[in-house]
Protein backbone atom coordinates (compact mmCIF):
# COMPACT_ATOMS: atom_id res chain seq x y z
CA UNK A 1 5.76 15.68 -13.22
CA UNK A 2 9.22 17.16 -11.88
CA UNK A 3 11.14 15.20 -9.49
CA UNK A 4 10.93 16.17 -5.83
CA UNK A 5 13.36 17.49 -3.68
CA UNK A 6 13.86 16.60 -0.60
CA UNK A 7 11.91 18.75 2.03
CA UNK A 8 13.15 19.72 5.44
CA UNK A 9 10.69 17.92 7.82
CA UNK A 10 10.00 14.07 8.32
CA UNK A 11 6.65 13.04 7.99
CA UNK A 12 5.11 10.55 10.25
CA UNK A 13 7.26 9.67 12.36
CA UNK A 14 5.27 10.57 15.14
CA UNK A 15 2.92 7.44 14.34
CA UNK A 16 6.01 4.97 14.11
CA UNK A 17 7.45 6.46 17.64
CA UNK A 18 4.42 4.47 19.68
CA UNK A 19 4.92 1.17 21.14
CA UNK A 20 1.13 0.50 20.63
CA UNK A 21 -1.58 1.47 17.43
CA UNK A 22 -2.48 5.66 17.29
CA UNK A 23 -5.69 6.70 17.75
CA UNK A 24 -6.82 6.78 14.60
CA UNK A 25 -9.91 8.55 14.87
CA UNK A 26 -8.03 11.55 17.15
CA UNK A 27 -5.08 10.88 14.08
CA UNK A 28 -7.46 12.08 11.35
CA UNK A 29 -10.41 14.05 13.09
CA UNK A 30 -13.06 11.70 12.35
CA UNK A 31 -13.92 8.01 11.45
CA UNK A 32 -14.04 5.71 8.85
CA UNK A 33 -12.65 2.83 6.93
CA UNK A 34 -8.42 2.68 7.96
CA UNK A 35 -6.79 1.55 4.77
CA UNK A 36 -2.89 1.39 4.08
CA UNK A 37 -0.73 1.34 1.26
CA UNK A 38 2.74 -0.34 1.45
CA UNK A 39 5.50 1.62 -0.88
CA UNK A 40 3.52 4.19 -2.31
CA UNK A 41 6.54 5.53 -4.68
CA UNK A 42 5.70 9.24 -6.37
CA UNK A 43 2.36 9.45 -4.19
CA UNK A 44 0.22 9.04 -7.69
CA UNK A 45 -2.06 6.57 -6.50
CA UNK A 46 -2.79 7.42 -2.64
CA UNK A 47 -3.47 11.17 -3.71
CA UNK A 48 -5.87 10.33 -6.51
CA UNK A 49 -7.45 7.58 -4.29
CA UNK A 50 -7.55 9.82 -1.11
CA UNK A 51 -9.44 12.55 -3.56
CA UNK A 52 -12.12 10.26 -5.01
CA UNK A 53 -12.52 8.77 -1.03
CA UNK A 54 -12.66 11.55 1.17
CA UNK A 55 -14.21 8.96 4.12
CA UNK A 56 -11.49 6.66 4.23
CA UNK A 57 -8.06 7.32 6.11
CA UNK A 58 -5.55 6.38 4.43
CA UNK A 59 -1.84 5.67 5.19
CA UNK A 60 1.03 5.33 2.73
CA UNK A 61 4.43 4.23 3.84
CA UNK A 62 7.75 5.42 1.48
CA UNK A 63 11.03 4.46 2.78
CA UNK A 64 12.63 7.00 0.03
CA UNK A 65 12.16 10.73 2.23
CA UNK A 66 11.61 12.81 -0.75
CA UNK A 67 9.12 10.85 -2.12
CA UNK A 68 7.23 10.47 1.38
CA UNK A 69 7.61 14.39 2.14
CA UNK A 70 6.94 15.69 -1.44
CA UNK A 71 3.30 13.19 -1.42
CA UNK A 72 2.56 14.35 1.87
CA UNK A 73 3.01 18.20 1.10
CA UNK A 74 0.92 17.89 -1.96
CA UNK A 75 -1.63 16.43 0.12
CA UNK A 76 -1.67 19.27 2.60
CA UNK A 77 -1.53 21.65 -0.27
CA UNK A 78 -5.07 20.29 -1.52
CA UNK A 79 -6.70 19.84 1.53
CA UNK A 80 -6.77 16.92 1.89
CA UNK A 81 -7.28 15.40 5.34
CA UNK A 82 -7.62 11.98 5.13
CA UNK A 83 -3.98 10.97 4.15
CA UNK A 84 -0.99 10.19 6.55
CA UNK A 85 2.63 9.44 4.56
CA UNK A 86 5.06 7.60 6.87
CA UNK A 87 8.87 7.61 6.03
CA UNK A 88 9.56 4.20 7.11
CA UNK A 89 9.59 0.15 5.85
CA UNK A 90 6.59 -0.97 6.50
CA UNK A 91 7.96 -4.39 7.88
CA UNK A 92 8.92 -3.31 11.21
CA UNK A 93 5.99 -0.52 11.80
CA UNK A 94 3.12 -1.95 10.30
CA UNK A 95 3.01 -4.73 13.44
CA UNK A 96 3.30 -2.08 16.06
CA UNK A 97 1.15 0.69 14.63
CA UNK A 98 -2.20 -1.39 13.20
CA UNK A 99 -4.23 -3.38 15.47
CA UNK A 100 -5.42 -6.81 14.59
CA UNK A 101 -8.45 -6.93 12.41
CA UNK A 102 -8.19 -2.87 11.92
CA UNK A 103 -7.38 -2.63 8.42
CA UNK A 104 -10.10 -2.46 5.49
CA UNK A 105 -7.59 -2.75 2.73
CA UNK A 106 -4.19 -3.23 1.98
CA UNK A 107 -2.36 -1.67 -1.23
CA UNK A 108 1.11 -2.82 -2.66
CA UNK A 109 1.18 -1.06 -5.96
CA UNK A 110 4.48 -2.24 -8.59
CA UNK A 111 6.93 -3.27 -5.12
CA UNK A 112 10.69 -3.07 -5.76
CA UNK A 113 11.72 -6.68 -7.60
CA UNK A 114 14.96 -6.64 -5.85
CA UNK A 115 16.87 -8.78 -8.84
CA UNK A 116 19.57 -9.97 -7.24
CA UNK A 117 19.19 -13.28 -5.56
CA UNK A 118 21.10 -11.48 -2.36
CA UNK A 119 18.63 -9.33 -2.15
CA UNK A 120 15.19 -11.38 -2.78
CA UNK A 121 15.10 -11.16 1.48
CA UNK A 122 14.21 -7.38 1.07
CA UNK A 123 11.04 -7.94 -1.41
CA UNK A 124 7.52 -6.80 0.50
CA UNK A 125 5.88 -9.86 0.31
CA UNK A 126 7.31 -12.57 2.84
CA UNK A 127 5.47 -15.93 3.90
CA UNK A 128 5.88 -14.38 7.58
CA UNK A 129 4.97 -10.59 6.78
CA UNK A 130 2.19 -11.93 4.22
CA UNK A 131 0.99 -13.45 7.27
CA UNK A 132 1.19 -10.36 9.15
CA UNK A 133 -0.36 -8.62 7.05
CA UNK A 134 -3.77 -10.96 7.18
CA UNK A 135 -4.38 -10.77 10.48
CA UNK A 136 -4.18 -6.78 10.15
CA UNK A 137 -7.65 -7.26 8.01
CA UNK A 138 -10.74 -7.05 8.85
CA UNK A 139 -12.90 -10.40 7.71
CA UNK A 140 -13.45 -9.30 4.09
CA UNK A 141 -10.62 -6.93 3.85
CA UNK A 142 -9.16 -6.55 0.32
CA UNK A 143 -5.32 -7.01 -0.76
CA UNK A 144 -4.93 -5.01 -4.15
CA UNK A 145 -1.68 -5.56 -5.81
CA UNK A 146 -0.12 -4.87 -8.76
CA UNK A 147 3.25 -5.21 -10.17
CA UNK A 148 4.77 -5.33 -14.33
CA UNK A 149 6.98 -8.07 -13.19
CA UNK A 150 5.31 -11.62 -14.11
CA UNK A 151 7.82 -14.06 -12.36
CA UNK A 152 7.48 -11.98 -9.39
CA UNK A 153 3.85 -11.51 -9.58
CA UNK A 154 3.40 -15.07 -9.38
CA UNK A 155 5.57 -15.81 -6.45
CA UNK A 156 3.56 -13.11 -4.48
CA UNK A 157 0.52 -14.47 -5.57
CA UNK A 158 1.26 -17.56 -4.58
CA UNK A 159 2.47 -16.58 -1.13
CA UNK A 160 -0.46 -14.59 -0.25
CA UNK A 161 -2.82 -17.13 -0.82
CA UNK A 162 -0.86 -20.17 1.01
CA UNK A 163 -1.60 -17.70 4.21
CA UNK A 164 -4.63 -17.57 3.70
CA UNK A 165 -5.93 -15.01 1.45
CA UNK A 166 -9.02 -15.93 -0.39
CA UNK A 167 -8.48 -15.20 -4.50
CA UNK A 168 -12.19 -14.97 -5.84
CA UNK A 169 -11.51 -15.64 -9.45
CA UNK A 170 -9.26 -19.22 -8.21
CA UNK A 171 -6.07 -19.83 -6.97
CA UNK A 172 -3.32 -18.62 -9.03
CA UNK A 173 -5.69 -16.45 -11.63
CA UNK A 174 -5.05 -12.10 -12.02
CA UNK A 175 -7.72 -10.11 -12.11
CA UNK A 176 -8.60 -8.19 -15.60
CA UNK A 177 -7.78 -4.52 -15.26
CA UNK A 178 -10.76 -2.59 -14.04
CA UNK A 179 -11.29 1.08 -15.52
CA UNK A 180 -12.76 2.37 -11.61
CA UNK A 181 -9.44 1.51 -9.97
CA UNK A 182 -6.91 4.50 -9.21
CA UNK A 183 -3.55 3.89 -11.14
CA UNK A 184 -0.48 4.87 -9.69
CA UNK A 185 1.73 7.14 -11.39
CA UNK A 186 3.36 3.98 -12.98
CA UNK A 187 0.46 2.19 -14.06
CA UNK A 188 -0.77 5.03 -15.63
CA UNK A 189 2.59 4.62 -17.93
CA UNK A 190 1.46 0.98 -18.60
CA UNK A 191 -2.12 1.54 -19.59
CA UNK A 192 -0.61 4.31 -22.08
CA UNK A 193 1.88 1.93 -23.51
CA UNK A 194 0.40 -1.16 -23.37
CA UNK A 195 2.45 -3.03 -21.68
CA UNK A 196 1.26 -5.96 -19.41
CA UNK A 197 0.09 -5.25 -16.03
CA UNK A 198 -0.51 -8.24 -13.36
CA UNK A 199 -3.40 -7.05 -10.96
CA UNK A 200 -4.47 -9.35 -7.73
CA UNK A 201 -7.67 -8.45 -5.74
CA UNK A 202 -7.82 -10.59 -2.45
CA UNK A 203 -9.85 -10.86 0.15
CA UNK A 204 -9.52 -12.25 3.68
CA UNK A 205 -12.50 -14.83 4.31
CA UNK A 206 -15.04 -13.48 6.26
């Protein structure tokens, strides 16, 4: 796939310029289960999910512009309707723009390790965001994450379930890859290669 350029207009920003959640069902046209996808990188996952979903709206945050434009213009180009890209960090819009309770699912495919010990503060997946982020679920909302990065998969496993999130297989256990999940354009490098992938499917108790 080539690299995108940077395109001329922002998307989303008018979602992240509101003090209090959109109206999601005048956002999309119609309604249906709200899911969102923190960091969604070259747009390979929310575009194939979107496709194979057509009754779920879907937003995907991407703090990098050209990746956030170029998903969002590939999106328009196929018709679809059911997927908003935001240009932002999710950390500071995701409180304001989703309601308590108003999420279905939550994605975080392969997040940014952030190496450097000065930097660990930037990584997605915070005791206090974490936390955030559950009480933007519905009772029996999923969290589906995935990274290649086993040290850090671990820590973020074991954050998200000392807030709370329920993991159905027991604490501290990944999930075995399942062939009916959408890859994103990275994991589709891994399941070519081989190379380990560590999958988490949580659920907030009901």
């Amino acid at each position: 796939m080539p690299r995108p350029r940077l395109l001329p207009d922002p998307v989303g920003l008018h979602l992240i310029a509101q003090e209090t959640p959109p109206d999601w069902d005048a956002e999309f046209g119609f309604p249906g289960p709200l899911e969102l996808e923190i960091g969604s990188g070259a747009g390979g996952h929310a575009l194939e999910y979107c496709r194979r979903n057509p009754t779920i709206r879907f937003v995907a945050f991407e703090w990098r512009k050209k990746y956030a434009r170029d998903t969002q213009e590939r999106a328009q180009k196929a018709g679809m309707k059911n997927l908003r890209v935001v240009e932002s960090d999710a950390r500071f819009a995701v409180p304001r723009i989703f309601a308590a309770g108003s999420l279905s699912a939550i994605h975080l495919q392969f997040p940014d390790p952030w190496w450097k010990r000065a930097h660990a503060k930037r990584a997605v997946v915070q005791p206090d965001f974490a936390a955030l982020l559950l009480t933007r679920l519905a009772p029996g909302g999923r969290f589906d994450m995935r990274t290649d990065v086993e040290d850090r998969a671990h820590n973020m496993l074991s954050i998200l379930e000392s807030v709370g999130f329920h993991n159905p297989l027991g604490s501290g256990v990944f999930h075995p890859y399942d062939p009916e999940e959408v890859p994103s354009t990275r994991e589709r490098r891994y399941l070519t290669s081989g190379e380990p992938v560590y999958r988490a499917r949580l659920v907030k108790p009901a």
